[in-house]
C-alpha atoms as a PDB file:
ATOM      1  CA  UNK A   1     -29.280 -68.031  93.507  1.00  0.00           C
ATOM      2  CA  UNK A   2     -30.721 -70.538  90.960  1.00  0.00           C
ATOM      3  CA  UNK A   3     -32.143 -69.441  87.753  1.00  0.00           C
ATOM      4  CA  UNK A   4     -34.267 -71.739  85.466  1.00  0.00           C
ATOM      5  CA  UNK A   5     -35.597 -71.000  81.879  1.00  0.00           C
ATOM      6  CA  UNK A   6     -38.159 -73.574  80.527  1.00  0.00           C
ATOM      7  CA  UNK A   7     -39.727 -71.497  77.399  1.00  0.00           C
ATOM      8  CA  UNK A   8     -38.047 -71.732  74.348  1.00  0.00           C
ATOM      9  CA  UNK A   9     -34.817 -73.396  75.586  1.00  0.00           C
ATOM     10  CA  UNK A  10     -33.286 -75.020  78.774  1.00  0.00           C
ATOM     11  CA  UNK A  11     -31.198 -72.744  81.069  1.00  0.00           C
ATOM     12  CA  UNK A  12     -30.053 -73.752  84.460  1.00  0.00           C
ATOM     13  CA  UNK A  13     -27.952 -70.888  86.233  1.00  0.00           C
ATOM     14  CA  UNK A  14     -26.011 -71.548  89.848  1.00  0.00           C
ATOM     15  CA  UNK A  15     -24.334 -68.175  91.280  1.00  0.00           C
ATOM     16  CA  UNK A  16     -24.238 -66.119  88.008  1.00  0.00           C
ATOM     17  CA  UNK A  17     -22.384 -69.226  86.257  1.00  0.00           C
ATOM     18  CA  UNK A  18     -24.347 -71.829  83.537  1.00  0.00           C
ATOM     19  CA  UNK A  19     -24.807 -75.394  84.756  1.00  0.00           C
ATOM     20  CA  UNK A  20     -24.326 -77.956  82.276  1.00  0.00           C
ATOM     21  CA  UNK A  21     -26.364 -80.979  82.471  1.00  0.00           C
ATOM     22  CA  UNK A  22     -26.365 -84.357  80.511  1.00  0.00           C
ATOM     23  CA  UNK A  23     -29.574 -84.797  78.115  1.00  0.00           C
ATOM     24  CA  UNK A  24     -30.882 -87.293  81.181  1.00  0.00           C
ATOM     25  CA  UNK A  25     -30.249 -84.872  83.602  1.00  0.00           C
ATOM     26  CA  UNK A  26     -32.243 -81.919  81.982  1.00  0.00           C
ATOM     27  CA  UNK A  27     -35.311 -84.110  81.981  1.00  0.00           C
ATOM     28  CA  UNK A  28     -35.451 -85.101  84.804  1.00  0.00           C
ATOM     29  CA  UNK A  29     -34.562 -81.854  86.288  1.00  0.00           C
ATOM     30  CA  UNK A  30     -36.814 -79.970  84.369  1.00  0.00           C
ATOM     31  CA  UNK A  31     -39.554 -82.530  85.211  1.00  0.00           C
ATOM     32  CA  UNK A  32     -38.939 -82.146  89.223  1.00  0.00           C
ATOM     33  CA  UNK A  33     -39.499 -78.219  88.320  1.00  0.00           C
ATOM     34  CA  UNK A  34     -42.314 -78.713  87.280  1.00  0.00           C
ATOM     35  CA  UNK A  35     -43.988 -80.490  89.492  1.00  0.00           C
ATOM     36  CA  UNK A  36     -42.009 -78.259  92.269  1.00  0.00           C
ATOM     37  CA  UNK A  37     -43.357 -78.640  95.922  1.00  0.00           C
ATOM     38  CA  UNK A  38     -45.572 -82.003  95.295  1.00  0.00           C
ATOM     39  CA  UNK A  39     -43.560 -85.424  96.331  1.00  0.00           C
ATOM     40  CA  UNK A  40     -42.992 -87.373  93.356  1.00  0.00           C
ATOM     41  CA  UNK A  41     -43.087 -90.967  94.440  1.00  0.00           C
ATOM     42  CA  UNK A  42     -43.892 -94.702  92.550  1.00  0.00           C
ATOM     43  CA  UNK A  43     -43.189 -95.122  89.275  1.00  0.00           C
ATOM     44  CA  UNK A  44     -41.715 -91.835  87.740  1.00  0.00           C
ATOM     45  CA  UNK A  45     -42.731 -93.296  84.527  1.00  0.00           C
ATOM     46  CA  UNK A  46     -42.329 -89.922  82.925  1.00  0.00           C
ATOM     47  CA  UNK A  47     -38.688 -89.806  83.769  1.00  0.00           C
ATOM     48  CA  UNK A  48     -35.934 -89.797  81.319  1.00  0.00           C
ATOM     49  CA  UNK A  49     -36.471 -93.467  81.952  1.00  0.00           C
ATOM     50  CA  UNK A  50     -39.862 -94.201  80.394  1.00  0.00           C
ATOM     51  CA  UNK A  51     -39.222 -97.528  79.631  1.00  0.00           C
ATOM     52  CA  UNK A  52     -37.414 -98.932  82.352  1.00  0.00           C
ATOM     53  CA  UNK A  53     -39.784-101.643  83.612  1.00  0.00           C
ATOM     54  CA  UNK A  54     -37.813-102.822  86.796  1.00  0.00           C
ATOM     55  CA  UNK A  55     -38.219-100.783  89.886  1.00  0.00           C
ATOM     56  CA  UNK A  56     -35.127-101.401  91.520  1.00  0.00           C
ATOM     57  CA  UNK A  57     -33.358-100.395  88.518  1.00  0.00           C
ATOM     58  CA  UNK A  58     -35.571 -97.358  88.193  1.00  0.00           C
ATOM     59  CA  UNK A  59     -35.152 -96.475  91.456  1.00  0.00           C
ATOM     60  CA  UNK A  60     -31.546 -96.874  91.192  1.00  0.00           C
ATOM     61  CA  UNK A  61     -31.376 -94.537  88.286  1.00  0.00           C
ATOM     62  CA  UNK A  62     -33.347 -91.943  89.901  1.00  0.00           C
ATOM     63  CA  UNK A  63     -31.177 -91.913  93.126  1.00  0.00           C
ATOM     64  CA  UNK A  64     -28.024 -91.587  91.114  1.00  0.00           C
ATOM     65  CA  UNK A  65     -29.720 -88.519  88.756  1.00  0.00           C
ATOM     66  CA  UNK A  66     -30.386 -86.619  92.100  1.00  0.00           C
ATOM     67  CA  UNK A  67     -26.904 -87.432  93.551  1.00  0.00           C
ATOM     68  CA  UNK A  68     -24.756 -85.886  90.281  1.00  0.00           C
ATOM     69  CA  UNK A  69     -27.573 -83.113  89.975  1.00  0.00           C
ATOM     70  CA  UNK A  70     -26.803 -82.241  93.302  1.00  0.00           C
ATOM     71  CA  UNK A  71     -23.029 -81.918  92.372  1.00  0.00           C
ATOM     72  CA  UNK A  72     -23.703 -79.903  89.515  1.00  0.00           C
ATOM     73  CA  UNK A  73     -26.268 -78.094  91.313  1.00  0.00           C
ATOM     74  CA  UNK A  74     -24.022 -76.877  94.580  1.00  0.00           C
ATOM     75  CA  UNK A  75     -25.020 -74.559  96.632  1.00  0.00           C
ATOM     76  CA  UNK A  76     -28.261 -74.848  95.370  1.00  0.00           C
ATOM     77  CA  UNK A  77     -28.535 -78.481  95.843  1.00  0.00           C
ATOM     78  CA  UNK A  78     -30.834 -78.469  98.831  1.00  0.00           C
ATOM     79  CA  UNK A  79     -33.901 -77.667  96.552  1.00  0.00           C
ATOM     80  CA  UNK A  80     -33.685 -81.615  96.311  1.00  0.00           C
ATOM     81  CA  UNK A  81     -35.451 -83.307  98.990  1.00  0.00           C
ATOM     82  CA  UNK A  82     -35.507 -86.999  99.171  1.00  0.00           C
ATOM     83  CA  UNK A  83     -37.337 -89.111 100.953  1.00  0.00           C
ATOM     84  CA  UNK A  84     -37.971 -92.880 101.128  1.00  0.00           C
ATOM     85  CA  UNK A  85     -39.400 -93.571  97.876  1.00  0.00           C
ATOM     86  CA  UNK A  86     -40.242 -89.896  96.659  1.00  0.00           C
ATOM     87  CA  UNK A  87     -38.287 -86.794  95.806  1.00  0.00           C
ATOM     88  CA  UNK A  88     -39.116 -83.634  95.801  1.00  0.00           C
ATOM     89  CA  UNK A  89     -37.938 -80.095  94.104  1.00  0.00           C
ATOM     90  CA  UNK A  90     -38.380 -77.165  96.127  1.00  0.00           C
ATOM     91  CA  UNK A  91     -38.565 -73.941  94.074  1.00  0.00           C
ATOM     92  CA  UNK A  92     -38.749 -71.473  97.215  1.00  0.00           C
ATOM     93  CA  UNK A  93     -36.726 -68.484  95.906  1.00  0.00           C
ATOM     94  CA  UNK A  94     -35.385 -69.620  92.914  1.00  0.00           C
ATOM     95  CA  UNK A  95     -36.322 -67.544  89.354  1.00  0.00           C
ATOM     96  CA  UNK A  96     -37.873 -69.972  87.372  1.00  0.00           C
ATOM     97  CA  UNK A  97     -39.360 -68.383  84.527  1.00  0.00           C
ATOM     98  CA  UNK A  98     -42.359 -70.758  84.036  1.00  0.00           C
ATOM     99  CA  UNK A  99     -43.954 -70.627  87.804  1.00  0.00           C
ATOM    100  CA  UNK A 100     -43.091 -66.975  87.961  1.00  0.00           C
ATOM    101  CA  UNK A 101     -45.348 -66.837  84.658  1.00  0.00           C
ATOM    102  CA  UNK A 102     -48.309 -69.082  86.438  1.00  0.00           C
ATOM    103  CA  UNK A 103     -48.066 -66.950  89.530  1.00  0.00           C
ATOM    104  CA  UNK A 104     -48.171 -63.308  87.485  1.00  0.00           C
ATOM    105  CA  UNK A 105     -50.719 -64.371  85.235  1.00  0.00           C
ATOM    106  CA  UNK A 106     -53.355 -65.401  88.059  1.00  0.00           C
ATOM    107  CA  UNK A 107     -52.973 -61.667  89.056  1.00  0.00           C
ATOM    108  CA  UNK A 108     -55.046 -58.658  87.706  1.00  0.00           C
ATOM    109  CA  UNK A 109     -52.938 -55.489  87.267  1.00  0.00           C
ATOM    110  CA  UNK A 110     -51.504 -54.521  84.184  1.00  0.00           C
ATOM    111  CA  UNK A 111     -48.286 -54.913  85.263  1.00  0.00           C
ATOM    112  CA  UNK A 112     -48.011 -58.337  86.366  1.00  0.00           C
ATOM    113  CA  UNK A 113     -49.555 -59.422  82.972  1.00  0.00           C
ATOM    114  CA  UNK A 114     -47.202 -57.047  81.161  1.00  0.00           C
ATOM    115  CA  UNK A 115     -44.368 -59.435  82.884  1.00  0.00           C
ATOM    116  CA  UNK A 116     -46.245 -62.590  82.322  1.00  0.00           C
ATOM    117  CA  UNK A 117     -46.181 -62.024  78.864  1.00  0.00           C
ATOM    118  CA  UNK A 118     -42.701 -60.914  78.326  1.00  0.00           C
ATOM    119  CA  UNK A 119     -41.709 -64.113  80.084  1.00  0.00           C
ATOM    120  CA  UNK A 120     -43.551 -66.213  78.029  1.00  0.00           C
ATOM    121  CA  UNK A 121     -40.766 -66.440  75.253  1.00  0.00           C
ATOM    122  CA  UNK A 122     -42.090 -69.207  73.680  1.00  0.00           C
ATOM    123  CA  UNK A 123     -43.251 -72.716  73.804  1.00  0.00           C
ATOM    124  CA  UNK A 124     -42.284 -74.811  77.137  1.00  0.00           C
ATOM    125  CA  UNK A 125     -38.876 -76.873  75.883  1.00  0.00           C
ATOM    126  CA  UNK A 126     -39.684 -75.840  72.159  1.00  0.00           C
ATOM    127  CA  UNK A 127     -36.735 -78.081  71.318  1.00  0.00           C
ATOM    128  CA  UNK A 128     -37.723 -81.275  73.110  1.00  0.00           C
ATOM    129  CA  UNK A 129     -39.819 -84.024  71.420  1.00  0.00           C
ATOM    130  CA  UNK A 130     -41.284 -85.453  75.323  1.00  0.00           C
ATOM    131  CA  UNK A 131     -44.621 -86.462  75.135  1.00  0.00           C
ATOM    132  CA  UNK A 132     -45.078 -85.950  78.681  1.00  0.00           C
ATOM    133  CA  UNK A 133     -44.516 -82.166  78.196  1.00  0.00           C
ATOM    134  CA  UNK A 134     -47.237 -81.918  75.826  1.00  0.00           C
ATOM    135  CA  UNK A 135     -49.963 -81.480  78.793  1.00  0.00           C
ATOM    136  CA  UNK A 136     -47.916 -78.492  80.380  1.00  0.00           C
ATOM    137  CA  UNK A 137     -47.473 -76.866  76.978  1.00  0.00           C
ATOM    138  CA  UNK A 138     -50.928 -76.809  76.271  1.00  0.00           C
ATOM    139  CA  UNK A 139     -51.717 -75.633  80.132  1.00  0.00           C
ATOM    140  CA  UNK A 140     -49.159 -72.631  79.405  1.00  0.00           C
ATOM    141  CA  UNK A 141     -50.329 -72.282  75.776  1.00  0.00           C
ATOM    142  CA  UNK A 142     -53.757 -71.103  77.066  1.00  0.00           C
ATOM    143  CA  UNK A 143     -52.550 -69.105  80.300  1.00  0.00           C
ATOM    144  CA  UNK A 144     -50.544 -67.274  77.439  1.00  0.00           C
ATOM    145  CA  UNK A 145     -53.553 -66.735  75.370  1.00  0.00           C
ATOM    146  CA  UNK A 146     -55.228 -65.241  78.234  1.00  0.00           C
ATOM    147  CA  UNK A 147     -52.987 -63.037  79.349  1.00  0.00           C
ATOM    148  CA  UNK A 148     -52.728 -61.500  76.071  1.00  0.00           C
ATOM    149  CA  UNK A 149     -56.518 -61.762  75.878  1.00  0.00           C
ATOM    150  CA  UNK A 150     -56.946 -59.774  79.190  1.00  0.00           C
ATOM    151  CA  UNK A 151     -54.131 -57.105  78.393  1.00  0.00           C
ATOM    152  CA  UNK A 152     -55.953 -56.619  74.814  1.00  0.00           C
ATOM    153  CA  UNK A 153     -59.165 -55.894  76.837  1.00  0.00           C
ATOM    154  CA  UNK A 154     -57.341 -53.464  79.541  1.00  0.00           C
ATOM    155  CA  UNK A 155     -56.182 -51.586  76.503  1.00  0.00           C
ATOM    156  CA  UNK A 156     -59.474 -50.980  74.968  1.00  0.00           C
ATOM    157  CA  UNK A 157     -60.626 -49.621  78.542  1.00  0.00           C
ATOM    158  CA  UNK A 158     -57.212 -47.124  78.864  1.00  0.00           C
ATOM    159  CA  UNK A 159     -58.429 -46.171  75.422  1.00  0.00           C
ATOM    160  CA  UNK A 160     -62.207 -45.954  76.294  1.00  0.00           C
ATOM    161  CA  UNK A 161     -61.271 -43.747  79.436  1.00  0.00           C
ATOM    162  CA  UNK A 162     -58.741 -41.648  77.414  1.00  0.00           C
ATOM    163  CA  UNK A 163     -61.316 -40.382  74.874  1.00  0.00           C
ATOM    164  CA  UNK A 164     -63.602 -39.616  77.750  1.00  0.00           C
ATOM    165  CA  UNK A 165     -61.154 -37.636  79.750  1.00  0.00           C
ATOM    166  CA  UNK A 166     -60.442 -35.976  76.687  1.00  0.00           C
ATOM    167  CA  UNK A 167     -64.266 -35.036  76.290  1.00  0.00           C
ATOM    168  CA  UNK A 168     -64.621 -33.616  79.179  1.00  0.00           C
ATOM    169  CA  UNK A 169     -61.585 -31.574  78.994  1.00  0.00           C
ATOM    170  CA  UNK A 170     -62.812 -30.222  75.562  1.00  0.00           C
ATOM    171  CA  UNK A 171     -66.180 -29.409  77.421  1.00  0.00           C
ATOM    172  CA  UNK A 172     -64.739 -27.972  80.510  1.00  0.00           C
ATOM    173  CA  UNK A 173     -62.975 -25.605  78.145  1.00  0.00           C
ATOM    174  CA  UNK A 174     -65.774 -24.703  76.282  1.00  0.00           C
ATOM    175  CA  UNK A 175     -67.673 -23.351  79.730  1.00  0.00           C
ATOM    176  CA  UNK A 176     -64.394 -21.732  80.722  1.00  0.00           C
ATOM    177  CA  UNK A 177     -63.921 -20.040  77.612  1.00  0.00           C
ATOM    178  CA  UNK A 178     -67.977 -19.593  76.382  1.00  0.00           C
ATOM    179  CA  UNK A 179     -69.433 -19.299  73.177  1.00  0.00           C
ATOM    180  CA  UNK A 180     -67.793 -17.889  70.410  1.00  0.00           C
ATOM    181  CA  UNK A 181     -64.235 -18.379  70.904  1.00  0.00           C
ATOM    182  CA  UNK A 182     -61.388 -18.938  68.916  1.00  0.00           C
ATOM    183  CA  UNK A 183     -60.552 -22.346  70.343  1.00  0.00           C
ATOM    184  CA  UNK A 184     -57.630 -21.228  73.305  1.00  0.00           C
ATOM    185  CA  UNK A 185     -58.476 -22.803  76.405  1.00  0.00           C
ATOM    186  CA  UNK A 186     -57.639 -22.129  79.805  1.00  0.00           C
ATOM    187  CA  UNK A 187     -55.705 -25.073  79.693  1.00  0.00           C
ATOM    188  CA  UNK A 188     -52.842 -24.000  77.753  1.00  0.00           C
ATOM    189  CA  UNK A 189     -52.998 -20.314  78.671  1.00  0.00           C
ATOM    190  CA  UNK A 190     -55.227 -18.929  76.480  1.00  0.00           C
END
């Protein structure tokens, strides 16, 4: 089972056990996530190799990335699909706390945006200073904002719906009980 945290901090987990991953490695993994289940193909100009210019070279370092990130992936390293000229992260069944957070908070119920929230532990990569991250941060920023936005609003309904319910009880009790007395209802036994 692979495990990936992107908010706050990087976190790649294989079988229970923590992966370890060169600075190089981590970017470029963590940019495959997200942009899991689209083929990433030409220049990968937002690579850890921004300003490699030569496209063999480039190339070259992208194909030798994916072959140690396989190694250091293991079992899990068939999420990494290559093909001529494009690679490709699949994130089928893996726990990767950012899309899990995109897919809860496109839902309604309480309790998906109860999780969405909780997952969102902070900015995307807080720690890393990539400019191409900046755009995703922004996009998760927002989703963030409303999620919390719509669970504020839920709230006020509960609440709105509470005091109602509790009107009508109060009223129901007074026509059970009638006019005049002492405040026992035949709610509590009285």
């Amino acid at each position: 089972m692979l495990r990936l945290r992107l908010f706050q901090s990087f976190e790649v987990v294989v079988d229970h056990q923590i992966v370890h991953l060169g600075p190089q490695r981590r970017r470029f993994l963590a940019y495959l996530v997200l942009n899991a289940g689209h083929a990433l193909a030409g220049r990968l100009s937002e690579t850890p190799w921004p300003d490699e210019t030569d496209d063999t070279k480039l190339n070259d370092n992208v194909n030798h990335a994916c072959h140690r990130m396989g190694r250091s992936l293991g079992a899990e390293t068939h999420r990494l699909r290559g093909e001529t000229g494009a690679i490709c992260f699949d994130a089928t069944g893996a726990d990767v706390d950012v899309l899990h957070f995109q897919e809860l908070a496109t839902r309604d119920d309480m309790t998906s945006l109860e999780e969405a929230a909780r997952l969102y532990r902070g900015e995307l990569l807080a720690e890393w200073e990539e400019l191409w991250l900046d755009p995703k941060r922004i996009e998760l920023e927002n989703q963030y904002r409303d999620v919390l936005q719509r669970l504020v609003v839920a709230a006020f309904r509960v609440k709105t719906i509470v005091k109602r319910l509790t009107r009508c009880c109060r009223m129901a009790c007074l026509v059970l009980n009638g006019p005049g007395n002492s405040g026992a209802s035949a709610f509590d036994g009285g």
